[in-house]
N, C-alpha and C. Protein backbone atom coordinates (compact mmCIF):
# COMPACT_ATOMS: atom_id res chain seq x y z
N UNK A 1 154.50 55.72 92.49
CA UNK A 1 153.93 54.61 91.80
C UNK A 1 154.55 53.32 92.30
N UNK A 2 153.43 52.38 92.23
CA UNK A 2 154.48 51.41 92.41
C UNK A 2 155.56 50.54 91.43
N UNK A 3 155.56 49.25 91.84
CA UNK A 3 156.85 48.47 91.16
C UNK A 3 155.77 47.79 90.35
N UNK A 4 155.13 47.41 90.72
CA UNK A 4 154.16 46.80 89.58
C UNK A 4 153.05 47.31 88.58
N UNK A 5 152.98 48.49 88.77
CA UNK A 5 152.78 49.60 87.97
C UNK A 5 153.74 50.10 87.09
N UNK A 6 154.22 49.93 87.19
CA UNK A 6 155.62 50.62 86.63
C UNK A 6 156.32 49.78 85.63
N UNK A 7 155.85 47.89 85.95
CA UNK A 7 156.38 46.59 85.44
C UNK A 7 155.08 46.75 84.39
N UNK A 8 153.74 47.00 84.80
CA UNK A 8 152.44 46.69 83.83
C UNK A 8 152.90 47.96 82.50
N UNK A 9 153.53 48.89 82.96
CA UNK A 9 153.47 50.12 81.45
C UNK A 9 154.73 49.37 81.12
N UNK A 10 155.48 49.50 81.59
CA UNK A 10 156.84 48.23 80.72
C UNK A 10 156.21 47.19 80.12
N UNK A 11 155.16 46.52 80.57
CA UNK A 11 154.80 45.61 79.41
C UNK A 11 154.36 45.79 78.28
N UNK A 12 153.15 46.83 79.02
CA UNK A 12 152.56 46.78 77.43
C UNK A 12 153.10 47.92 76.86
N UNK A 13 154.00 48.83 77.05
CA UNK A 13 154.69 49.62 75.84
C UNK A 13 155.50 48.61 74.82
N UNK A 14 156.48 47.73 75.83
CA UNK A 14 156.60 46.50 74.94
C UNK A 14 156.03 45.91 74.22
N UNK A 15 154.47 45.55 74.49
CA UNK A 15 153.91 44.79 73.74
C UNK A 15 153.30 45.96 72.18
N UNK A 16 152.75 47.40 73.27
CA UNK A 16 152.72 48.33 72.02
C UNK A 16 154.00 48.50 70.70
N UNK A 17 155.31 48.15 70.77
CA UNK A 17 156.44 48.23 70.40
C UNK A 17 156.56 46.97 69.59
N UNK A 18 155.85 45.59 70.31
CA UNK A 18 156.09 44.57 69.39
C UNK A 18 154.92 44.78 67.76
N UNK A 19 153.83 45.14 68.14
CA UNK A 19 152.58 45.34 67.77
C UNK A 19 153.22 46.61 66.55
N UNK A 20 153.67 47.43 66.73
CA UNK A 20 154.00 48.49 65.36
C UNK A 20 154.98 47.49 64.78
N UNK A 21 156.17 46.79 65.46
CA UNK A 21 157.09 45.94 64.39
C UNK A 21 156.19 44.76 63.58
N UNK A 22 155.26 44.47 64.14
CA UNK A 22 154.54 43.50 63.58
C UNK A 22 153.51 43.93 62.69
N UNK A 23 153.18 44.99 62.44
CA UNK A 23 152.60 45.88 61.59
C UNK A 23 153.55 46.26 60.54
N UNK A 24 154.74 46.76 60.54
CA UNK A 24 155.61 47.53 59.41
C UNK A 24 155.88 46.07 58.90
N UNK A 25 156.16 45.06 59.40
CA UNK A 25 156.73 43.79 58.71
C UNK A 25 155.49 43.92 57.92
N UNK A 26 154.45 43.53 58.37
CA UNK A 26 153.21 42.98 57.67
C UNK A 26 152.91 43.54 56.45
N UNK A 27 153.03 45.04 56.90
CA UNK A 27 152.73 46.42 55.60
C UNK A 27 154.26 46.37 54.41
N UNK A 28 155.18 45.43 54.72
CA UNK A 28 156.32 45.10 54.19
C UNK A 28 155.52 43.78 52.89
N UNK A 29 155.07 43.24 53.98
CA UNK A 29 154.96 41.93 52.97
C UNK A 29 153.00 41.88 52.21
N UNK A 30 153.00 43.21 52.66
CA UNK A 30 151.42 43.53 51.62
C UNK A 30 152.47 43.70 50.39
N UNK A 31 153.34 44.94 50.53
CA UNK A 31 153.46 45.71 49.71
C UNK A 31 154.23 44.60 48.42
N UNK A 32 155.38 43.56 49.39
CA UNK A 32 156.03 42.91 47.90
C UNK A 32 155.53 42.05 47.40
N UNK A 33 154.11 41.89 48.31
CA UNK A 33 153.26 40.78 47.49
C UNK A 33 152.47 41.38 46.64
N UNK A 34 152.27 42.71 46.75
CA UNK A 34 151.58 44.04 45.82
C UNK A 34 152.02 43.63 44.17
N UNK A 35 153.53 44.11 44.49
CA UNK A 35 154.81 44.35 43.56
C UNK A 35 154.94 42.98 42.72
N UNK A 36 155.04 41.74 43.44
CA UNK A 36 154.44 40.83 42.89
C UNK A 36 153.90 40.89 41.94
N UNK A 37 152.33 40.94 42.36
CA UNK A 37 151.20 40.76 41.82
C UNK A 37 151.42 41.75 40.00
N UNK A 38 151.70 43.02 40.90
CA UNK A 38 151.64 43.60 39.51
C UNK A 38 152.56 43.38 38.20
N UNK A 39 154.22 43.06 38.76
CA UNK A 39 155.02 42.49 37.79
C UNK A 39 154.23 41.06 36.67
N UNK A 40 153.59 40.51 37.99
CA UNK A 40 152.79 39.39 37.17
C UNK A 40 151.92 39.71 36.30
N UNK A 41 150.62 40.50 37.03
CA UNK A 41 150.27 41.35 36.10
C UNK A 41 150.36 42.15 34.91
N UNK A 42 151.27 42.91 34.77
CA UNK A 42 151.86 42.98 33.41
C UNK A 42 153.06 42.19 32.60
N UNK A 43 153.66 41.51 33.52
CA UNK A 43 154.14 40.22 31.84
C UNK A 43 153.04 39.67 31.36
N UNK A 44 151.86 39.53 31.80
CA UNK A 44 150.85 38.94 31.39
C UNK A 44 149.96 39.93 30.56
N UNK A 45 150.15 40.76 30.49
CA UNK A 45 149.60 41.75 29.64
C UNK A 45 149.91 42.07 28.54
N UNK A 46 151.52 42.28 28.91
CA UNK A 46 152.73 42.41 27.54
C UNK A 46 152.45 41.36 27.13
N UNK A 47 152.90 39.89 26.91
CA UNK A 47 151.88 39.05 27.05
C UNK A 47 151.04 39.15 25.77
N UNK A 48 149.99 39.25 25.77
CA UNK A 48 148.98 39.46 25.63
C UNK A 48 148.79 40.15 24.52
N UNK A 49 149.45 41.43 24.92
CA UNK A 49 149.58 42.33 23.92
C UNK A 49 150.28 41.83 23.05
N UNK A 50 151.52 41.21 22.83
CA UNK A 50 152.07 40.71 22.02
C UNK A 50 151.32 39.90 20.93
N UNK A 51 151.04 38.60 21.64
CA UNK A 51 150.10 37.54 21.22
C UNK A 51 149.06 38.34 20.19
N UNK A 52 148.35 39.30 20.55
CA UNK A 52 147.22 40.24 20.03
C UNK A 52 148.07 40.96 18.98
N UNK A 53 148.67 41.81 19.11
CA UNK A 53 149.92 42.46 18.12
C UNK A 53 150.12 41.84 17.05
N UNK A 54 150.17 40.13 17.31
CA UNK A 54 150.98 39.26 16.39
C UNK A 54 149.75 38.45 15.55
N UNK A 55 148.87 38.38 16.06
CA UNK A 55 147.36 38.23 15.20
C UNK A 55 146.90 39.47 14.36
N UNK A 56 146.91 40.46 15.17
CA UNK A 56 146.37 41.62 14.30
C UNK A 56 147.32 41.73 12.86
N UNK A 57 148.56 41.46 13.25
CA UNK A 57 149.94 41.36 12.03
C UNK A 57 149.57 40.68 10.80
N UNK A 58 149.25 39.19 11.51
CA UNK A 58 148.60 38.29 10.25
C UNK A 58 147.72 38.63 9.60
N UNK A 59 146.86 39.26 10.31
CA UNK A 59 145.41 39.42 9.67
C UNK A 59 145.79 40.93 8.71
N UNK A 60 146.68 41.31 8.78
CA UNK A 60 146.75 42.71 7.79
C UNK A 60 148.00 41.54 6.81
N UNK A 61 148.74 41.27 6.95
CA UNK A 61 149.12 40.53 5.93
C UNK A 61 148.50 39.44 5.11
N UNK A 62 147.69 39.04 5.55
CA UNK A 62 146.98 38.16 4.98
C UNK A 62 145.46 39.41 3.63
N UNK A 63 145.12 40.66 4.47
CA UNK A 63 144.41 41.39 3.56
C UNK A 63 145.14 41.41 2.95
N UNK A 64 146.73 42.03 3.04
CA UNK A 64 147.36 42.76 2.03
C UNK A 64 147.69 41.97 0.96
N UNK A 65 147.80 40.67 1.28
CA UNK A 65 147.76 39.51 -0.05
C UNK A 65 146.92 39.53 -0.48
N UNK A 66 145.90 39.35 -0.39
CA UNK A 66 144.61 39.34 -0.98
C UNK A 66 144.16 40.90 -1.87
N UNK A 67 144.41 41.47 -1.30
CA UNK A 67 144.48 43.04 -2.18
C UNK A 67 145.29 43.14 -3.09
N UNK A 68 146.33 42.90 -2.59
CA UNK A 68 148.04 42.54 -3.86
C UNK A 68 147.87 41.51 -4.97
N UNK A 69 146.85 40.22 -4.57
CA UNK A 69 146.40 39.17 -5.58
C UNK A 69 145.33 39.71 -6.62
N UNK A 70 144.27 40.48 -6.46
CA UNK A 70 143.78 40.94 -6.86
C UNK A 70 144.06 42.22 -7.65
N UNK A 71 144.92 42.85 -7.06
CA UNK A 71 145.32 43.79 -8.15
C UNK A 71 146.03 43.19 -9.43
N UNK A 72 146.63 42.44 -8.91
CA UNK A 72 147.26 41.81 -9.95
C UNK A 72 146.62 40.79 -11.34
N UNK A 73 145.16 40.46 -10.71
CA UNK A 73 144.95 39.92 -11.41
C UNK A 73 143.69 41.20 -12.11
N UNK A 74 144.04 42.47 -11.93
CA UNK A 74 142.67 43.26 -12.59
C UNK A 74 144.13 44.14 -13.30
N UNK A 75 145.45 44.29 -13.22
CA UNK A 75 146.79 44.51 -13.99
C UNK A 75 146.55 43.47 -15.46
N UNK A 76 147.04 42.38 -14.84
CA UNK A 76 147.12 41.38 -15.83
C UNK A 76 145.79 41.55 -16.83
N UNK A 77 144.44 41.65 -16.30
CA UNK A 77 143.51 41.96 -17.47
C UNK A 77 143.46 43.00 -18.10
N UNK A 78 143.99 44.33 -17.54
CA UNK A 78 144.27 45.31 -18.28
C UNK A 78 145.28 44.96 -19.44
N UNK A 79 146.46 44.34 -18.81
CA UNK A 79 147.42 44.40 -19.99
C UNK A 79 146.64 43.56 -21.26
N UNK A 80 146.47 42.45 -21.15
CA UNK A 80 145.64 41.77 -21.99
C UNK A 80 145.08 42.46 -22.90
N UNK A 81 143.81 43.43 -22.07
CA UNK A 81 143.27 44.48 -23.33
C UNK A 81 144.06 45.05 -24.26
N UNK A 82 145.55 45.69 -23.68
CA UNK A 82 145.83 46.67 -24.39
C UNK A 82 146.83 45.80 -25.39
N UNK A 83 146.98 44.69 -24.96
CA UNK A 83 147.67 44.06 -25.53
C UNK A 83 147.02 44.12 -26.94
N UNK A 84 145.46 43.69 -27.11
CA UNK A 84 144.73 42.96 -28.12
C UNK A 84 144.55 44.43 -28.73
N UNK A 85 144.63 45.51 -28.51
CA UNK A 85 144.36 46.85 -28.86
C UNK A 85 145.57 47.30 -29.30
N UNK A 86 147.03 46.68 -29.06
CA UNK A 86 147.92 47.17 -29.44
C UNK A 86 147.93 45.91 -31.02
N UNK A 87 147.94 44.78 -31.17
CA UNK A 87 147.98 43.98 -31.74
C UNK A 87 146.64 44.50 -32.75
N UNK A 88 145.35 44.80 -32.51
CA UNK A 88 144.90 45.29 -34.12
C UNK A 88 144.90 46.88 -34.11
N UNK A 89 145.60 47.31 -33.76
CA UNK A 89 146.14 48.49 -33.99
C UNK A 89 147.47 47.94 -35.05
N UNK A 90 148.60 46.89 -34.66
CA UNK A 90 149.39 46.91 -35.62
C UNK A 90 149.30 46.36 -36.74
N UNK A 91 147.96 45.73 -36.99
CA UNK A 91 147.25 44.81 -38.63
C UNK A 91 147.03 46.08 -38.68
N UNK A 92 146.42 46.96 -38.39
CA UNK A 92 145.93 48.32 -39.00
C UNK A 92 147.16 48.57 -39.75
N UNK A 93 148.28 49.23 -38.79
CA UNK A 93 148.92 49.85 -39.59
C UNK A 93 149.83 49.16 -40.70
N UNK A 94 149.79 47.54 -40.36
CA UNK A 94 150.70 46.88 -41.48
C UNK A 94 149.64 46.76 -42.51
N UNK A 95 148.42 47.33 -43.06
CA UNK A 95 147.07 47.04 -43.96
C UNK A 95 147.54 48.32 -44.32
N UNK A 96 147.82 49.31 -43.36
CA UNK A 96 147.90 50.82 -44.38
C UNK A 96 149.14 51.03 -44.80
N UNK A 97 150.17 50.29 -44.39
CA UNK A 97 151.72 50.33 -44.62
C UNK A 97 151.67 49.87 -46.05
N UNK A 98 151.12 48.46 -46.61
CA UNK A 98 151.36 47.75 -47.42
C UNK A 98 150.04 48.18 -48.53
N UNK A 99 149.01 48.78 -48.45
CA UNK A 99 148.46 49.79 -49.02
C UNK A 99 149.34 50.96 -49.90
N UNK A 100 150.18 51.69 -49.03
CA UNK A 100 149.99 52.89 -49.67
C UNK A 100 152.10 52.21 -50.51
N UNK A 101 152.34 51.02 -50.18
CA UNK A 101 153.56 50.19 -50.51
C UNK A 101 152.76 50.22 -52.51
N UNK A 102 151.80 49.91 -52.15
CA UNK A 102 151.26 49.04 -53.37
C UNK A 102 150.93 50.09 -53.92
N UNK A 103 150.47 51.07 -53.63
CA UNK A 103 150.08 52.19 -54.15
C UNK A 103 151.88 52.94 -55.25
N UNK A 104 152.45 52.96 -54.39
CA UNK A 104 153.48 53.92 -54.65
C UNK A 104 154.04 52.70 -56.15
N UNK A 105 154.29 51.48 -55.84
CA UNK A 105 154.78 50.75 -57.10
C UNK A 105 153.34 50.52 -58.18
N UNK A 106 152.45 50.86 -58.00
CA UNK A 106 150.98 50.97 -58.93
C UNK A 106 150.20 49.41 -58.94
N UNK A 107 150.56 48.70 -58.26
CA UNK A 107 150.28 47.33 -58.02
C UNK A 107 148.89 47.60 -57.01
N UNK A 108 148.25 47.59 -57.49
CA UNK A 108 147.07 47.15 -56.50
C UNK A 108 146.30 46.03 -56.12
């Protein structure tokens, strides 16, 4: 072979040689721009989720007041009733107390 044959595969194996380093770099800087992307990608999600998490939060605390207000105010009308049911329930029994009072001394 000759010398300049011999100089032309020396080149371009070289140049084949520069060409894979310039490829693995490249496939280097897909990948941490990948890695990147996705770290970004999910703080922005977490993120997100949070933000969403922290609405959905309110919005069940805010029912649960509203459920809790309302019970309270269908409590409070119960007691009321029994209140007014306990109260002529006790004229009842102070009418039959002082009845059978009057009875026993003959005073009617």
């Amino acid at each position: 072979m000759s010398m300049d044959a011999l100089k032309s595969i020396k080149l371009t194996e070289d140049e084949a040689d520069d060409l894979k380093k310039q490829a693995v770099q490249k496939a280097r800087e897909i990948v941490v721009a990948a890695e990147r992307e996705g770290d970004s990608l999910l703080r922005n999600v977490t993120k997100e989720a949070q933000q969403n998490s922290q609405v959905l939060l309110e919005k069940a605390e805010r029912e649960a007041e509203t459920e809790v207000e309302l019970l309270r105010k269908t409590h409070e009308k119960q007691k009321q009733i029994l209140i007014k049911k306990a109260n002529a329930g006790m004229q009842k029994a102070v009418s039959m107390i002082v009845g059978k009072v009057v009875d026993l001394n003959g005073n009617r």
